[in-house]
Protein backbone atom coordinates (compact mmCIF):
# COMPACT_ATOMS: atom_id res chain seq x y z
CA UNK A 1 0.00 0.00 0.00
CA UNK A 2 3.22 2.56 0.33
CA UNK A 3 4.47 1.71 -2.52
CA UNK A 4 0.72 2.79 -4.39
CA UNK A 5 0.71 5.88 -2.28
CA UNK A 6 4.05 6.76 -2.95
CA UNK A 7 2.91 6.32 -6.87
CA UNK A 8 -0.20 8.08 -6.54
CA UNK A 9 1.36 11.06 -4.59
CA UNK A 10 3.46 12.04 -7.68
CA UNK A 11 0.27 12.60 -10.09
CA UNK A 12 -0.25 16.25 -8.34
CA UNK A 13 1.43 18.69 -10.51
CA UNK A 14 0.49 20.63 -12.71
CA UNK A 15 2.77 21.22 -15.94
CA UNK A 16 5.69 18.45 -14.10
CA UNK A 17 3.80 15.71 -15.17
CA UNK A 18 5.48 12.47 -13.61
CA UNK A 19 7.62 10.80 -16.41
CA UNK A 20 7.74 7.17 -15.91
CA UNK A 21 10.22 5.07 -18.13
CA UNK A 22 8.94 1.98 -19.20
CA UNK A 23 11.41 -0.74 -18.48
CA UNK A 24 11.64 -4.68 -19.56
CA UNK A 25 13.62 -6.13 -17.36
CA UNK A 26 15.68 -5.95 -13.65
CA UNK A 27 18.68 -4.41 -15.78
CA UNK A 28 16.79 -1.44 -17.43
CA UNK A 29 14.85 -0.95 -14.39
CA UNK A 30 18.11 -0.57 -12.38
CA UNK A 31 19.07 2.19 -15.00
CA UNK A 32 16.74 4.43 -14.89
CA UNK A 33 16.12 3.81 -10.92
CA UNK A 34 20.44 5.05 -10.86
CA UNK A 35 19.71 7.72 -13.37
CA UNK A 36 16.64 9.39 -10.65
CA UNK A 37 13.43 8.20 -11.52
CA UNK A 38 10.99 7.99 -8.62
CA UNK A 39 8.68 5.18 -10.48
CA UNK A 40 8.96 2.85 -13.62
CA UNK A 41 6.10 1.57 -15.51
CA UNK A 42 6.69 -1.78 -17.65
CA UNK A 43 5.07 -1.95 -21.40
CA UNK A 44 3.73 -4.87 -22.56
CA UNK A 45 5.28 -4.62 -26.16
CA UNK A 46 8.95 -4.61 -24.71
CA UNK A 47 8.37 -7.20 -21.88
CA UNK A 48 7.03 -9.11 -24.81
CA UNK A 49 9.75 -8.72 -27.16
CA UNK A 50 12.71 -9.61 -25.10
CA UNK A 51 10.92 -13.07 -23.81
CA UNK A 52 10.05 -13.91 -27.21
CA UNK A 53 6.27 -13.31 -27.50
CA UNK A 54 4.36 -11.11 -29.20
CA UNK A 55 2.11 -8.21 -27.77
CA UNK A 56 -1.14 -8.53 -27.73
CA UNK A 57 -1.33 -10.98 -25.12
CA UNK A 58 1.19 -12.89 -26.89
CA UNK A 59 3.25 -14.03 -23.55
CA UNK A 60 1.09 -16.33 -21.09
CA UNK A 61 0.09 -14.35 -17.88
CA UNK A 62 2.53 -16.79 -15.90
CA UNK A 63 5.41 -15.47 -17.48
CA UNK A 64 3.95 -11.87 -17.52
CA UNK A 65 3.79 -11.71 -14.19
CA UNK A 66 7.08 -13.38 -13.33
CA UNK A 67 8.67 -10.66 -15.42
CA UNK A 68 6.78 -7.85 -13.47
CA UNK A 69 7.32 -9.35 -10.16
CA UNK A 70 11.50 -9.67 -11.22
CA UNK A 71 11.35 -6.00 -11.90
CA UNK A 72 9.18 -4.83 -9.19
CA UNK A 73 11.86 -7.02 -6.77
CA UNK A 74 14.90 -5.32 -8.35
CA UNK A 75 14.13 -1.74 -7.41
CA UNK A 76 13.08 0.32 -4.17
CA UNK A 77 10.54 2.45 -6.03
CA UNK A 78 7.21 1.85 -7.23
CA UNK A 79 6.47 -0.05 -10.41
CA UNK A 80 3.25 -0.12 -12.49
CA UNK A 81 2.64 -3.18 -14.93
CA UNK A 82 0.86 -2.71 -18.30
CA UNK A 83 -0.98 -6.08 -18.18
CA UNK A 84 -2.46 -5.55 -21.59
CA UNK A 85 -6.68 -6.37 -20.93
CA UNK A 86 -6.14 -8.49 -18.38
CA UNK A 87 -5.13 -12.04 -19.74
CA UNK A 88 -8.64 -13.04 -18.96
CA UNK A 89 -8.47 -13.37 -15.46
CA UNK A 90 -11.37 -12.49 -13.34
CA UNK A 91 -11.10 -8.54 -11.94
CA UNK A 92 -10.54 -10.48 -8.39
CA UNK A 93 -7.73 -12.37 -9.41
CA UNK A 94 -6.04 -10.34 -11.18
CA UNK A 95 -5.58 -7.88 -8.45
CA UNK A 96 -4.35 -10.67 -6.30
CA UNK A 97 -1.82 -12.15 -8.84
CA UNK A 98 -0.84 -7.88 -9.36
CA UNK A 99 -0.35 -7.62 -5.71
CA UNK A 100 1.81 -10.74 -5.05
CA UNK A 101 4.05 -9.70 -7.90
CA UNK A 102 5.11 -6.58 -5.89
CA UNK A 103 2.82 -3.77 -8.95
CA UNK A 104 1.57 -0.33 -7.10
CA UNK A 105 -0.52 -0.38 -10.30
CA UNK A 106 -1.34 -1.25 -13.76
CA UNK A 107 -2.85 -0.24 -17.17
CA UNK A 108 -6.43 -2.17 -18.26
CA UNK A 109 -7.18 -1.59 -21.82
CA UNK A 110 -10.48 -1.14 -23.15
CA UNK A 111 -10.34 -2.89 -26.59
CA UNK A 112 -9.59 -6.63 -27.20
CA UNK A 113 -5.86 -7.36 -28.09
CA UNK A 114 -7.05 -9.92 -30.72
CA UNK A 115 -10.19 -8.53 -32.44
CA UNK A 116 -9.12 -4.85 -31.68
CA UNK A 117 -12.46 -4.12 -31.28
CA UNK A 118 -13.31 -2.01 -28.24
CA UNK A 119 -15.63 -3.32 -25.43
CA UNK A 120 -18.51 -2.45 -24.19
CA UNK A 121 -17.82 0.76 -21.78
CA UNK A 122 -20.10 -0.95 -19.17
CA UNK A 123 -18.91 -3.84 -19.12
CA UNK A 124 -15.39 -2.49 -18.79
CA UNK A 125 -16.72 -0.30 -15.97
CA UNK A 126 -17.70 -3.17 -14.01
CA UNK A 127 -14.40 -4.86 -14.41
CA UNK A 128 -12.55 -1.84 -13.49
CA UNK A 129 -14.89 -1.87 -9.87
CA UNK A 130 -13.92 -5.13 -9.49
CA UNK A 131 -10.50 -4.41 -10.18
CA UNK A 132 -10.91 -1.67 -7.45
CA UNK A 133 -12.78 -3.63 -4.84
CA UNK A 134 -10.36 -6.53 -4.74
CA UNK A 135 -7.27 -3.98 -4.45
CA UNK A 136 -8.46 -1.69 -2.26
CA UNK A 137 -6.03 1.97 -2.57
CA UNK A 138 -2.84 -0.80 -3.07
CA UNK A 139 -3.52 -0.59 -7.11
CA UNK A 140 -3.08 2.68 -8.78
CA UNK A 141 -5.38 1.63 -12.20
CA UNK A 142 -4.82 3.37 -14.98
CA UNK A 143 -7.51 2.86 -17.43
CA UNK A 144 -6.44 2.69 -21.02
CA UNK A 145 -8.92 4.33 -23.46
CA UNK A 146 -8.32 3.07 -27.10
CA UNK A 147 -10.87 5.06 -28.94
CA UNK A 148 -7.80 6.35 -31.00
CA UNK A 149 -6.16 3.06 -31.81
CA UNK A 150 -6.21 2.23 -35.36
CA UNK A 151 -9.50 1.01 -36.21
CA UNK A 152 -11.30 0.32 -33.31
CA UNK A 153 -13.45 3.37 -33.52
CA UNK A 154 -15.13 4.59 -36.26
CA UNK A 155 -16.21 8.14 -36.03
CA UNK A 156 -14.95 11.15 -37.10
CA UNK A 157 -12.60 13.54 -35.08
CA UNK A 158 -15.61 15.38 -32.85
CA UNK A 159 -17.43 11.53 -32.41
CA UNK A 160 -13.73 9.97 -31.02
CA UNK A 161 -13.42 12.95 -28.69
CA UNK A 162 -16.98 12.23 -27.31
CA UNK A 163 -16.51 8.89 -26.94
CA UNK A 164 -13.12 9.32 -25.95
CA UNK A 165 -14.15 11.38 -22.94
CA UNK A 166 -17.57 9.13 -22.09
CA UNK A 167 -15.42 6.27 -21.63
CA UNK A 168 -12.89 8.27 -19.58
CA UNK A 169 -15.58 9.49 -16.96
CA UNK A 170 -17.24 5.79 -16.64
CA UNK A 171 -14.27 4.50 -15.94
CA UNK A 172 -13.26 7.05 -13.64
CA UNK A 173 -16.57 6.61 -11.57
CA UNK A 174 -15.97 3.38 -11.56
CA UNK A 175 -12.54 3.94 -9.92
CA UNK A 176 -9.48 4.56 -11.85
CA UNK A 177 -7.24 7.06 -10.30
CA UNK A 178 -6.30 7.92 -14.06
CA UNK A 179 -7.05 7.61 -17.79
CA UNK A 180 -5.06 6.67 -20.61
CA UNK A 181 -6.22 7.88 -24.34
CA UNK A 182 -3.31 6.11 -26.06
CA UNK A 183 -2.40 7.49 -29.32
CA UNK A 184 -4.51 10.77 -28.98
CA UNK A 185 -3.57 13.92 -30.58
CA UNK A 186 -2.39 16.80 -28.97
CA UNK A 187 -5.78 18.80 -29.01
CA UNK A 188 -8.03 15.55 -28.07
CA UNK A 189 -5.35 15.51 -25.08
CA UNK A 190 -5.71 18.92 -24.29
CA UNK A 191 -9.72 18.53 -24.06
CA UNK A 192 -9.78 15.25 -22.12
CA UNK A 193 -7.30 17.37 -19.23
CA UNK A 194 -9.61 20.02 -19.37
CA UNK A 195 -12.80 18.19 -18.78
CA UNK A 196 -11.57 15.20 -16.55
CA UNK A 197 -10.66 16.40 -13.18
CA UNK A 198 -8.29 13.10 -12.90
CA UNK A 199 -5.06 12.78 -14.10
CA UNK A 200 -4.26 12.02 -17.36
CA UNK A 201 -1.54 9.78 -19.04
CA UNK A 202 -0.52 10.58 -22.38
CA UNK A 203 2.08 8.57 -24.91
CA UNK A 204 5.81 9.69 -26.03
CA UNK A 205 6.23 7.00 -28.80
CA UNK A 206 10.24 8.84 -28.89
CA UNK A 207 11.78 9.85 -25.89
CA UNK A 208 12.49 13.56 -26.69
CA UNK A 209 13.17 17.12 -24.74
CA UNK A 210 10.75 18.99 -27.11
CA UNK A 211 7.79 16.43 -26.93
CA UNK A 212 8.15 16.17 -23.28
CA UNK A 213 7.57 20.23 -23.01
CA UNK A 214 4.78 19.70 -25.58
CA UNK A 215 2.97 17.37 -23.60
CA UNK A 216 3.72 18.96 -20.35
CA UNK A 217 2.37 22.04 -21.86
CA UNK A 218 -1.04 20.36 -22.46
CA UNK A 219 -1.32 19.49 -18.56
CA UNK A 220 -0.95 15.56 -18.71
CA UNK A 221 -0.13 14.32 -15.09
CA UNK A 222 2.04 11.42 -16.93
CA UNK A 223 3.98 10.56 -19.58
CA UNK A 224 4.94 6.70 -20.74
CA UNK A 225 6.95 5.43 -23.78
CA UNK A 226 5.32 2.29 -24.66
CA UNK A 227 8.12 0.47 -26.13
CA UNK A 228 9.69 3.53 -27.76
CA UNK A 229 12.77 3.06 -25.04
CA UNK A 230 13.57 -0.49 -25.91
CA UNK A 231 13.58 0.53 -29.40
CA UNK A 232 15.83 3.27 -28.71
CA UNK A 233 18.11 0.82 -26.82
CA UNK A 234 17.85 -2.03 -29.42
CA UNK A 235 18.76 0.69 -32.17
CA UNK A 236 22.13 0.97 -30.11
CA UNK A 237 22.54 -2.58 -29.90
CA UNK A 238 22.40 -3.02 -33.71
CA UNK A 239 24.98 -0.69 -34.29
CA UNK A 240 27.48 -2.58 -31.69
CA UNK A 241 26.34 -5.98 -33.19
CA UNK A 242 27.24 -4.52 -36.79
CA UNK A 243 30.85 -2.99 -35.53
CA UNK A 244 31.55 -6.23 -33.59
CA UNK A 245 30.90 -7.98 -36.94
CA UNK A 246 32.85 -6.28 -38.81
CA UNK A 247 36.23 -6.58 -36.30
CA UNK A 248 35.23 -10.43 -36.40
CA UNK A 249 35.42 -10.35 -40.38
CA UNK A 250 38.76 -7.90 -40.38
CA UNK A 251 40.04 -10.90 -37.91
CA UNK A 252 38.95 -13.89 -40.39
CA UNK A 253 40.27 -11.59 -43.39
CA UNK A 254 43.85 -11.40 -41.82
CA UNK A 255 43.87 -14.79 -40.85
């Protein structure tokens, strides 16, 4: 329960929105704990990637989990787990399984990783009060809203805004400390801040000084990266593996 206070306590200011790194594993989570950080966040995608699964609820929730709780075990400050929509697991469990494997929160998406269709606001409601009721205040829930996810809505700009912010303010009732429009543009974000008195998350695909100010300008209370960090690292990686390749086939020429 600290460690979900502690997380929730840093969602307060306005225009120093809390910017939490998503991380894959205890080595990258070590990092950016070092580098300052006062919480990580994981992302599906990159958890994904580097066990050899695919997003989307690709990786089994076993191994999901493991990989949270080795994270959340190799730092001192608070970690929140994108568990994709839940891996099917009743709202009761999953809180349990969160809480065992050391998460001061999560991200629930709204839309089916599969179908990418989105459900039924409702229905997602009720699963986000479960969510709540089994957890207590230990969870900080983020709830996802994937209105602007390729395809899964199919209105024009005003209709996704509207349906955007509906969804935000069910789920919020139904007790999310935050919201989540992933992929939303700038203006949509700057409406949903304006109207929601909750925080709101918003996505950096590229970990950048100038999109950081823009978003911060728009009053978000968060900022995550998906898997944009990973892909930053794994752009760095490709360069050693291509330099170390070549010194192997300057070594094989001279031999």
């Amino acid at each position: 329960m600290a460690s979900a206070a502690a997380l929730r306590a840093l969602h307060h200011r306005p225009g120093q929105p809390l910017v939490l790194p998503n991380v894959w594993d205890a080595v990258s989570a070590r990092s950016f704990e070092a580098a300052g950080f006062p919480a990580l966040a994981t992302a599906s995608a990159a958890v994904s990637a580097v066990l050899g699964h695919s997003d989307g609820q690709g990786t089994p929730v076993e191994v999901m989990l493991a990989a949270v709780a080795r994270i959340a075990g190799s730092v001192a400050v608070p970690v929140t787990a994108d568990i994709e929509a839940g891996y099917g697991l009743p709202a009761g469990e999953l809180a349990e399984r969160l809480l065992a494997a050391g998460a001061a929160g999560c991200n629930l998406e709204d839309s089916d990783p599969g179908s990418r269709t989105l459900a039924d606001p409702e229905a997602h409601a009720r699963r986000l009060a479960g969510l709540r009721a089994a957890a207590g205040p230990d969870l900080v829930v983020n709830a996802r809203v994937d209105v602007y996810l390729g395809g899964r809505f199919r209105g024009g700009p005003e209709e996704a805004l509207a349906e955007a912010t509906a969804r935000a303010e069910r789920y919020l009732e139904a007790g999310a400390d935050c919201v989540y429009p992933i992929a939303a543009p700038e203006a949509d974000l700057a409406a949903l801040v304006k109207r929601l008195e909750a925080p709101v998350n918003a996505l950096c695909p590229r970990p950048a000084r100038a999109a950081l100010d823009r978003l911060a300008s728009l009053g978000v209370a968060r900022i995550t990266f998906g898997d944009g960090l990973l892909t930053e690292v794994s752009a760095g990686l490709d360069t050693l593996a291509a330099g170390l390749a070549a010194d192997a086939a300057a070594l094989d020429a001279h031999g």
